[in-house]
Protein backbone atom coordinates (compact mmCIF):
# COMPACT_ATOMS: atom_id res chain seq x y z
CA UNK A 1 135.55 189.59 104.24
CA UNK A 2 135.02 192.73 101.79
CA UNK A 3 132.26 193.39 104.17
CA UNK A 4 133.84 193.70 107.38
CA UNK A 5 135.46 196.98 106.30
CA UNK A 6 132.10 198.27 105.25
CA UNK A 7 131.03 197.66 109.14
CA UNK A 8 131.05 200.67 111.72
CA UNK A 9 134.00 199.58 114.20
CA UNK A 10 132.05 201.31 116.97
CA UNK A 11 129.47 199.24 117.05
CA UNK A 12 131.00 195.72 116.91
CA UNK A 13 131.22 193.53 119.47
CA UNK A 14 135.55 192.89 120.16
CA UNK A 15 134.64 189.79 122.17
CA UNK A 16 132.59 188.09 119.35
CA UNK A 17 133.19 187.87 115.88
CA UNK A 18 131.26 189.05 112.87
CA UNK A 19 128.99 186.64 110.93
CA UNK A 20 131.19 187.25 108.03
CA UNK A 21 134.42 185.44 109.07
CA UNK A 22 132.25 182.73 110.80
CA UNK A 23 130.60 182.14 107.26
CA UNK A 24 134.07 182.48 106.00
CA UNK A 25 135.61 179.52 107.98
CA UNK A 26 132.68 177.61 106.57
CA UNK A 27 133.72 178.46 103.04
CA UNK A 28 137.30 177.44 103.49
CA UNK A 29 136.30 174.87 105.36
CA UNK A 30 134.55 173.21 102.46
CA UNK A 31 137.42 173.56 100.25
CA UNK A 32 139.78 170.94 101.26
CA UNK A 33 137.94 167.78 100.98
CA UNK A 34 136.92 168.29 97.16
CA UNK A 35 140.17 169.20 96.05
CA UNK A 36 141.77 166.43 97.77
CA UNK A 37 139.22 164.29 96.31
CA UNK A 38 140.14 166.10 93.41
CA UNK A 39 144.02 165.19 93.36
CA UNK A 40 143.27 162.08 94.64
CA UNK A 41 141.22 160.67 91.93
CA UNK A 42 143.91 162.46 89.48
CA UNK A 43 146.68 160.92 90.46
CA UNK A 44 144.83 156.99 90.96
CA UNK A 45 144.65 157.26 87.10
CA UNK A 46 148.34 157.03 86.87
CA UNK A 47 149.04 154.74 90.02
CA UNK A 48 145.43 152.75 90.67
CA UNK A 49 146.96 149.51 92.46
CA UNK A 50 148.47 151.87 95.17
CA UNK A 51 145.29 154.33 95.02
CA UNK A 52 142.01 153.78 94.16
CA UNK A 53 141.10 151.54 97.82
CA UNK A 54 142.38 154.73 99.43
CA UNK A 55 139.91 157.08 96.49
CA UNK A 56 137.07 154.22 97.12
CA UNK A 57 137.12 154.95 100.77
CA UNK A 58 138.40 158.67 100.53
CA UNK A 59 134.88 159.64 102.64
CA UNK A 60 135.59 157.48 105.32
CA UNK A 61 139.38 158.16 105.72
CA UNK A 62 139.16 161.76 105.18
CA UNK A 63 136.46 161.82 108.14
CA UNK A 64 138.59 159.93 110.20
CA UNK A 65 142.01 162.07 110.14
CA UNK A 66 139.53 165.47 109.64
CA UNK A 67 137.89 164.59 112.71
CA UNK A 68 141.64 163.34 114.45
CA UNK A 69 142.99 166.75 113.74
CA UNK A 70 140.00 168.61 114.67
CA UNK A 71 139.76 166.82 118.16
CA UNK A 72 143.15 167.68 118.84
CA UNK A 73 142.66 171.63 118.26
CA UNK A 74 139.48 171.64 120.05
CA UNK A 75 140.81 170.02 123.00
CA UNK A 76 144.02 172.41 122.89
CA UNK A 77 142.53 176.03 121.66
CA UNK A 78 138.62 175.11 121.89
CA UNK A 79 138.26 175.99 117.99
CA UNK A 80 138.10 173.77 114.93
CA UNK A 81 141.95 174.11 112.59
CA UNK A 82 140.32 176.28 110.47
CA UNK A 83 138.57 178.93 113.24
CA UNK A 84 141.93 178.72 114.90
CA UNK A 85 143.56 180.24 111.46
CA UNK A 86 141.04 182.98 111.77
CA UNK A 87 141.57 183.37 115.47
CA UNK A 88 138.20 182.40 116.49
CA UNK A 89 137.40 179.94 119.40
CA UNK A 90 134.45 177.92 120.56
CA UNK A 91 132.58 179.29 124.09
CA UNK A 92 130.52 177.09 126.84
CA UNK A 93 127.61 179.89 126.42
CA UNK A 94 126.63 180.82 130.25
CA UNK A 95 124.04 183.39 131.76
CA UNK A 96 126.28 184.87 133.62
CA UNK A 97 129.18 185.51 131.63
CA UNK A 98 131.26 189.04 132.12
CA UNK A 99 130.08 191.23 129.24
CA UNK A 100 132.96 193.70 129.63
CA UNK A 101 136.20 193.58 128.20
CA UNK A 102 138.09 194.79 131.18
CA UNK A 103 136.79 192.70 133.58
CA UNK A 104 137.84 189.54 131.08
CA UNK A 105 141.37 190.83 130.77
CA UNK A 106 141.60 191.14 134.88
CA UNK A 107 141.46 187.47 135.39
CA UNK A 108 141.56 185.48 132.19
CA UNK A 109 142.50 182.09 133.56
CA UNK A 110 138.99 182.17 135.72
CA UNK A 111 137.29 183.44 132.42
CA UNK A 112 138.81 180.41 130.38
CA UNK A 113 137.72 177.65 133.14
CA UNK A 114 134.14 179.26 132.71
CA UNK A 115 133.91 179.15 129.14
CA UNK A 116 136.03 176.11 128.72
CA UNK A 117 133.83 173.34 126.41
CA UNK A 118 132.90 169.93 128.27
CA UNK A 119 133.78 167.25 127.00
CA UNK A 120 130.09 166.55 125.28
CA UNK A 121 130.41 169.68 124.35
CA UNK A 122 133.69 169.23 122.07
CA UNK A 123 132.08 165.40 120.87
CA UNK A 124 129.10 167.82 119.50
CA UNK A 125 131.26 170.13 117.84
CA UNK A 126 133.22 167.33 116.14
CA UNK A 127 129.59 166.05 114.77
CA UNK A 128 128.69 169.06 113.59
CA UNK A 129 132.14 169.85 111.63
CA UNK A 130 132.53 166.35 110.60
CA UNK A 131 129.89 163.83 111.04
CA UNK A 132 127.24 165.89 109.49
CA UNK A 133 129.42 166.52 106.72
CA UNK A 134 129.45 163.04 105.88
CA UNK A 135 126.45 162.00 106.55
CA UNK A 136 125.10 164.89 104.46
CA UNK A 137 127.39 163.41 101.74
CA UNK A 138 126.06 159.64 102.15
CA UNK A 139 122.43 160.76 102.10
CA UNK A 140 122.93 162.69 98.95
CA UNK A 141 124.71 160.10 97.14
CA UNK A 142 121.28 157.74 98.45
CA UNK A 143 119.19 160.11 96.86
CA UNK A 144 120.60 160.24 93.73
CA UNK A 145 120.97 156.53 93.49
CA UNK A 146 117.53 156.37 93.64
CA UNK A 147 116.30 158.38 91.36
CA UNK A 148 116.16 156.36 88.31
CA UNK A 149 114.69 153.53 90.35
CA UNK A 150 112.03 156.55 90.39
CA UNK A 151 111.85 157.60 86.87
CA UNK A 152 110.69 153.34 86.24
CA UNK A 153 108.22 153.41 88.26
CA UNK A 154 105.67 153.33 85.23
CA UNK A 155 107.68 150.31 84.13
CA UNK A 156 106.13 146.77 85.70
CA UNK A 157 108.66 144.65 86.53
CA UNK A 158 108.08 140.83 87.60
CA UNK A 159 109.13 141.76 91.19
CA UNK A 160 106.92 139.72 94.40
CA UNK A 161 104.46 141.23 95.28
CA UNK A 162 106.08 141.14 98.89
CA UNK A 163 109.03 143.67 97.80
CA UNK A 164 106.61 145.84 95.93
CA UNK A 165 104.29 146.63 99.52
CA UNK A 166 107.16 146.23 101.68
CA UNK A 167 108.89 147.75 104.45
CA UNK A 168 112.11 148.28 102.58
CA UNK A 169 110.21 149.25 99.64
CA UNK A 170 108.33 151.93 101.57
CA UNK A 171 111.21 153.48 103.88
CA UNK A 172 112.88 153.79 100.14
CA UNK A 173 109.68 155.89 98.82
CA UNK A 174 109.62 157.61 102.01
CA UNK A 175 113.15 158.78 102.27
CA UNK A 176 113.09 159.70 98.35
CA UNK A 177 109.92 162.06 99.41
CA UNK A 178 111.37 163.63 102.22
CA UNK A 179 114.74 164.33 102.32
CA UNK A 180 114.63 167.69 99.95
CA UNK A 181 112.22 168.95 101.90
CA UNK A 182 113.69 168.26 105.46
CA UNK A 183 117.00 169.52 103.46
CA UNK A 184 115.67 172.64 102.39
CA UNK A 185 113.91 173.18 105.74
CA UNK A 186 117.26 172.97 107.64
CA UNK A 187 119.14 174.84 105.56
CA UNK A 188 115.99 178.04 106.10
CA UNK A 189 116.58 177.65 109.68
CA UNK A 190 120.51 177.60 109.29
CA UNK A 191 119.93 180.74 107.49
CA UNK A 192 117.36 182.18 110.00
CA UNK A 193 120.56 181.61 112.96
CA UNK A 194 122.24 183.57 110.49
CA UNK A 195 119.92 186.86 110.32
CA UNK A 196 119.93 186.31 114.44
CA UNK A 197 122.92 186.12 114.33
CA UNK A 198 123.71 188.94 112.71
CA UNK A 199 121.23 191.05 114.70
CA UNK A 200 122.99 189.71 117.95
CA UNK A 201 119.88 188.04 118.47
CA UNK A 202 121.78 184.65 119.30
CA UNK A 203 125.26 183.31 119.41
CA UNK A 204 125.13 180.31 117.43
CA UNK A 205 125.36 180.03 113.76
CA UNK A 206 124.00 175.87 113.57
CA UNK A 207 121.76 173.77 115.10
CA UNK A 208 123.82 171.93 116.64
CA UNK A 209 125.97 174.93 118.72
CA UNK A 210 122.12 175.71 119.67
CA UNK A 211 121.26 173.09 121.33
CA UNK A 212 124.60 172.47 123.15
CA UNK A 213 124.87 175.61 124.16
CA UNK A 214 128.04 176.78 121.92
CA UNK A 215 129.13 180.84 120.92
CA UNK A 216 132.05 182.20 119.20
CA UNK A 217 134.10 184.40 120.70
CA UNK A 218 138.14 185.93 119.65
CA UNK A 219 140.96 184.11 120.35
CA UNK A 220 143.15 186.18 122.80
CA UNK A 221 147.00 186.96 123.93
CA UNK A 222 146.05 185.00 127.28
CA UNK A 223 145.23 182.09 125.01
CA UNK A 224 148.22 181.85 123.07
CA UNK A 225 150.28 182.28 126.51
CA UNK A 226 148.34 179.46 127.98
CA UNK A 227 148.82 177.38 124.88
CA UNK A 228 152.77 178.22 124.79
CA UNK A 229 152.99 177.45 129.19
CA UNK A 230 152.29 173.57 127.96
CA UNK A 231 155.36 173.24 126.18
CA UNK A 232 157.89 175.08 128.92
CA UNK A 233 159.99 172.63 131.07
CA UNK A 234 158.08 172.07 134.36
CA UNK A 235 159.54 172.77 137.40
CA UNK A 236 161.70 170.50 138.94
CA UNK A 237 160.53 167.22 140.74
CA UNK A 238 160.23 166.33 144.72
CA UNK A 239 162.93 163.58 144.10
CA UNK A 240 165.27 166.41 142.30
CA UNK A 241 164.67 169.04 145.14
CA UNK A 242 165.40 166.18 147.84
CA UNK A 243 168.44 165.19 145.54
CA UNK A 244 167.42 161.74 144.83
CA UNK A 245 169.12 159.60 142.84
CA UNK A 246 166.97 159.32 138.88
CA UNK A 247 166.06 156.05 137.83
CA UNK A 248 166.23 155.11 134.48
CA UNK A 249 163.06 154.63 133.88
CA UNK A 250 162.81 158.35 134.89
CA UNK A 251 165.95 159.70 132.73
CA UNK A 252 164.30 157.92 129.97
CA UNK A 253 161.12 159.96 130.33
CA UNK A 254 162.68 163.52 130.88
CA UNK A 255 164.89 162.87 127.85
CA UNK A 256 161.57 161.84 125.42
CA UNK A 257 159.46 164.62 127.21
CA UNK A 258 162.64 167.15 126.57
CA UNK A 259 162.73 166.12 122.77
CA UNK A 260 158.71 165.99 122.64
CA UNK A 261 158.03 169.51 123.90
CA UNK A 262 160.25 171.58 121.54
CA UNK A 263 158.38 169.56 118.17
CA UNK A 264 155.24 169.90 119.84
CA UNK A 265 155.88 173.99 120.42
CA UNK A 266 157.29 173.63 116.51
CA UNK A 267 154.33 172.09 115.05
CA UNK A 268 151.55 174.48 116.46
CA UNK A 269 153.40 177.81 115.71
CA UNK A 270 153.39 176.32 112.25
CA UNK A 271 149.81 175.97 111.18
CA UNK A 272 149.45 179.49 111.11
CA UNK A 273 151.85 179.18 107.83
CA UNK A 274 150.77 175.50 106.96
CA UNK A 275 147.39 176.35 106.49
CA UNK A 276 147.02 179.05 103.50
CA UNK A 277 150.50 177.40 101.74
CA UNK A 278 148.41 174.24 101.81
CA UNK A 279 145.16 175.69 100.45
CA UNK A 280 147.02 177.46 97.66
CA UNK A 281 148.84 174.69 96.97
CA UNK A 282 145.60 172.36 96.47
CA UNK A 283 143.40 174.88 94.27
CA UNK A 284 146.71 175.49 92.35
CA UNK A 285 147.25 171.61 91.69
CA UNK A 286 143.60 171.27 90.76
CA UNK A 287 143.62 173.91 88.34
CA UNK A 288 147.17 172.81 87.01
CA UNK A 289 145.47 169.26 86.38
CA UNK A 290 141.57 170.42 85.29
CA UNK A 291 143.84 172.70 82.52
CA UNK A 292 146.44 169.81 81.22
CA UNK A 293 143.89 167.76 80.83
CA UNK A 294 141.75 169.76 78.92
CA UNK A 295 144.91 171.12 76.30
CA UNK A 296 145.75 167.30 76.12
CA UNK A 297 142.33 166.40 74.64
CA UNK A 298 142.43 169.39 72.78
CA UNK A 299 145.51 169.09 71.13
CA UNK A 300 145.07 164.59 70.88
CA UNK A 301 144.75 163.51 67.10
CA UNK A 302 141.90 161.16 68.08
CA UNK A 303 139.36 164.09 68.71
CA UNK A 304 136.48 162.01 67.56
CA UNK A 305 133.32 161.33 70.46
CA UNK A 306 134.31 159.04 73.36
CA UNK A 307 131.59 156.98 74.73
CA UNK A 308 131.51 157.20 78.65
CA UNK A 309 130.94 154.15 80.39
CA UNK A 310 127.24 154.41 81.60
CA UNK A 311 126.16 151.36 83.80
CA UNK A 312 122.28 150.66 82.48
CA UNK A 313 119.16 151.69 84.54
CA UNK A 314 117.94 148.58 83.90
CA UNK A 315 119.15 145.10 86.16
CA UNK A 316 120.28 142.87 83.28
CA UNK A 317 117.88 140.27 85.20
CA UNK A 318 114.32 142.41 84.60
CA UNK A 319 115.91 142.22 80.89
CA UNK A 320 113.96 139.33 80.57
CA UNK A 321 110.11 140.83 80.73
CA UNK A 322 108.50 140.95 78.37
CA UNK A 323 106.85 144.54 79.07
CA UNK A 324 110.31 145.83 79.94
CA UNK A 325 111.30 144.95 76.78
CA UNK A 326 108.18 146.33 75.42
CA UNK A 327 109.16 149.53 76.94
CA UNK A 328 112.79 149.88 75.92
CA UNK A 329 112.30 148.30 72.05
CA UNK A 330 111.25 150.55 69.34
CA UNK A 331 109.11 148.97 66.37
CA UNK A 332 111.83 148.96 63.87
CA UNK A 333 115.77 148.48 64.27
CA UNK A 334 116.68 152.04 62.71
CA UNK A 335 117.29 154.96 64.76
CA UNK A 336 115.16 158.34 64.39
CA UNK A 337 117.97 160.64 64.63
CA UNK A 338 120.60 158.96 61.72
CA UNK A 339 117.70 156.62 60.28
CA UNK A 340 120.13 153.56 60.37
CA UNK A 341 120.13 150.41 62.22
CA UNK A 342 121.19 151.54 65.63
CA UNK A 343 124.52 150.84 67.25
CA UNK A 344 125.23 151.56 70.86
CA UNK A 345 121.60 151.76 72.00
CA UNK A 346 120.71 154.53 74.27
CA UNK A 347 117.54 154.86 75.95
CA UNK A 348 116.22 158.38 77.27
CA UNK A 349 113.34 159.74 80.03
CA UNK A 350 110.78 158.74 77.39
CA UNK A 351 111.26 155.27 76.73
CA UNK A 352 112.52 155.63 72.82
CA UNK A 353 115.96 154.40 72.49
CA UNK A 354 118.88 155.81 69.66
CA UNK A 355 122.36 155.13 68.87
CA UNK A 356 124.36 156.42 71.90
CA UNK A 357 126.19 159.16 70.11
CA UNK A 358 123.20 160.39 67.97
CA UNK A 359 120.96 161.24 71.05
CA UNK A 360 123.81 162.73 72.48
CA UNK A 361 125.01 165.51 69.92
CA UNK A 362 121.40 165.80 69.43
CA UNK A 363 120.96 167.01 73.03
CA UNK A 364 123.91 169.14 73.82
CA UNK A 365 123.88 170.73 70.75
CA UNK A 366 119.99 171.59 70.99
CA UNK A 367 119.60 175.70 71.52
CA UNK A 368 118.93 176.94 74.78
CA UNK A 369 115.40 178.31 74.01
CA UNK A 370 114.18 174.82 72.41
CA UNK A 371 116.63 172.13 73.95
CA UNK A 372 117.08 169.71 76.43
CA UNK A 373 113.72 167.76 74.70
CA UNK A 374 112.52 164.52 72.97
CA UNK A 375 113.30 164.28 69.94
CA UNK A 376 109.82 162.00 69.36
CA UNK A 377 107.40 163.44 71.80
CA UNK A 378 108.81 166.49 72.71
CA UNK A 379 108.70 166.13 76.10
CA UNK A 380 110.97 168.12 78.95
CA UNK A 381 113.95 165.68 80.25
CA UNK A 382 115.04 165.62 83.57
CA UNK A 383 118.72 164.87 82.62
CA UNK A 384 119.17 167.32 80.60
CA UNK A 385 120.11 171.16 81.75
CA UNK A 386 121.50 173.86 80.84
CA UNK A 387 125.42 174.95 81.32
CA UNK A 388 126.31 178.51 81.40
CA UNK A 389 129.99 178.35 81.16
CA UNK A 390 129.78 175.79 78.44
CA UNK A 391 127.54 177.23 75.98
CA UNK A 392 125.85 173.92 75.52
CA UNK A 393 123.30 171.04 77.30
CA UNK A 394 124.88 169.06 79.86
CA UNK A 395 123.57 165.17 79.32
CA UNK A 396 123.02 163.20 82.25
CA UNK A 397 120.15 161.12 81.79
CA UNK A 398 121.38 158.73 78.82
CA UNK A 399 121.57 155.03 79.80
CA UNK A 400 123.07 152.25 77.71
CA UNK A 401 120.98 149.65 77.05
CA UNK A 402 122.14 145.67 77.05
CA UNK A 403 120.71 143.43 74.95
């Protein structure tokens, strides 16, 4: 948003927003669920029996009230909760729409039925801000699962020849292949919409709001008035103006409907407040946690290394080959790093196998110039890379092995 002030006011458009608070709901957008996820994995450490089935299935849930709330907003204002913060709103994009802002402000009840989104147009907007979300999530957690299933693939294993050529095996190869290329080539168009965008080229920002047919436009004073008519009392009933006698069925109803309205009108005018308390209260609890936990470590007598439960790369049941053993064994039982009989084993990218927390000092504490190597063959890992704010290698490719 340091940008919009840099923009001259003369030549924006007051009807539709800039691509900077667009790309700003995004950003804000995307901090909720990991800091949740954050908290909620903090906290299943001190309860787990209440927690960790609701961290376990944190994707699923999350998508499920995300998507809840979002409906409801969409349905109501025709913007997501977060566009609705910035006062931006969701438009049924049409040829003929009135351009000028006077002509809007005439009649902007017959402007609202125009741009109003359908209803496949509001179950395409929830996919976009929360299905694709997760299944962007899923896919990447796939890929990575599969990746040391790829770094084996020089390893024979006594599989059938059946799952070695087939379908499953294939589709597995296929997807591994292809999805960072058809990830990178969606996220060049997602930033070509951007540039058009930008150069008011086009009115939609994804793929998605291209295809159905979705722009942004400003939330407006008629908006909010229309919003607020909702929750007035309606006028009175034929049976009330013909002095009927009420039922009870029917006192029953105007008393619920007369206690819902006011908490409905309540809980809208208070999301404008809920949502930034909220925010700052999450990023405040995750860097409250990320810091205790880190001066509790630091100031812990037992400062000595911790070995991380690793699960191996290799199924205990292919344990058994002989040529994966082959692969994993070295010739001698002593370790190349502390040249005594090895406890813990490790294996690395290369095949040669160490005590656990030999091959793992030796790695992060490798210089930046020469590091992140074999300590035999001097080969390039994979696993291993570079932090900046650490001042050290960060390990990832280390797998126990069980004997």
């Amino acid at each position: 948003m340091d940008f919009y002030s840099s923009l001259n006011s003369s030549q924006l458009n007051t009807q539709k927003p800039t691509l900077f608070e667009v790309v700003s709901c995004a950003q804000l957008d995307s901090l909720l669920s990991p800091s949740l996820r954050f908290l909620l994995a903090h906290y299943t450490h001190r309860y787990p029996r209440l927690l960790i089935r609701v961290l376990n299935n944190f994707d699923e849930l999350n998508s499920l009230l995300w998507g809840f709330i979002q409906y409801k907003y969409l349905e109501t204002w025709n913007a997501t909760f977060i566009e609705k913060f910035y006062g931006i709103k969701r438009i049924s994009s049409r040829p003929l729409l009135p351009k000028s802002p006077e002509v809007v402000a005439a009649n902007p009840a017959k402007y609202h039925e125009i741009t109003k989104l359908s209803s496949l147009q509001i179950l395409l907007s929830l996919i976009d801000t929360v299905g694709i979300p997760y299944l962007s999530t899923k896919l990447q957690l796939y890929h990575e699962q599969l990746i040391p299933q790829h770094l084996l693939d020089t390893v024979h294993l006594d599989v059938p020849e059946e799952e070695k050529s087939g379908l499953k095996k294939l589709l597995k190869e296929a997807f591994f292949k292809l999805y960072p290329s058809v990830k990178l080539s969606l996220k060049l168009f997602t930033i070509l919409l951007h540039i058009l965008y930008l150069s008011d080229k086009t009115s939609s920002v994804s793929i998605i709001q291209l295809l159905s047919k979705v722009s942004y436009a400003r939330i407006t004073r008629a908006d909010h008035l229309r919003v607020e008519s909702r929750f007035t009392p309606k006028e009175q009933s034929r049976d009330q103006v013909l002095n009927i006698p009420p039922t009870l069925s029917s006192v029953l109803f105007s008393n619920i409907q007369a206690l819902a309205l006011p908490l409905q009108k309540i809980a809208w005018a208070t999301t404008d407040t809920i949502l930034p308390v909220s925010i700052f209260l999450l990023k405040f609890l995750e860097w409250y946690n990320a810091n205790r936990s880190a001066h509790e470590d630091k100031n812990s007598d037992n400062n000595k290394f911790i070995d991380a439960p690793v699960p191996p790369i290799v199924p205990p049941d292919a344990l058994n080959s002989k040529e994966v053993k082959a692969a994993i064994t070295t010739t001698d039982a002593a370790c190349r790093i502390c040249h005594e009989e090895i406890h813990n084993p490790a294996i690395i990218e290369t095949g040669y196998v160490f005590c656990y927390k030999c091959i793992y000092e030796y790695l992060r504490d490798q210089p930046k110039e020469t590091g992140g190597r074999c300590p035999v063959t001097g080969r390039r890992l994979l696993g291993c890379s570079w932090g900046e704010t650490r001042n050290e290698w960060i390990i990832k490719g280390l797998r126990r092995v069980i004997i």
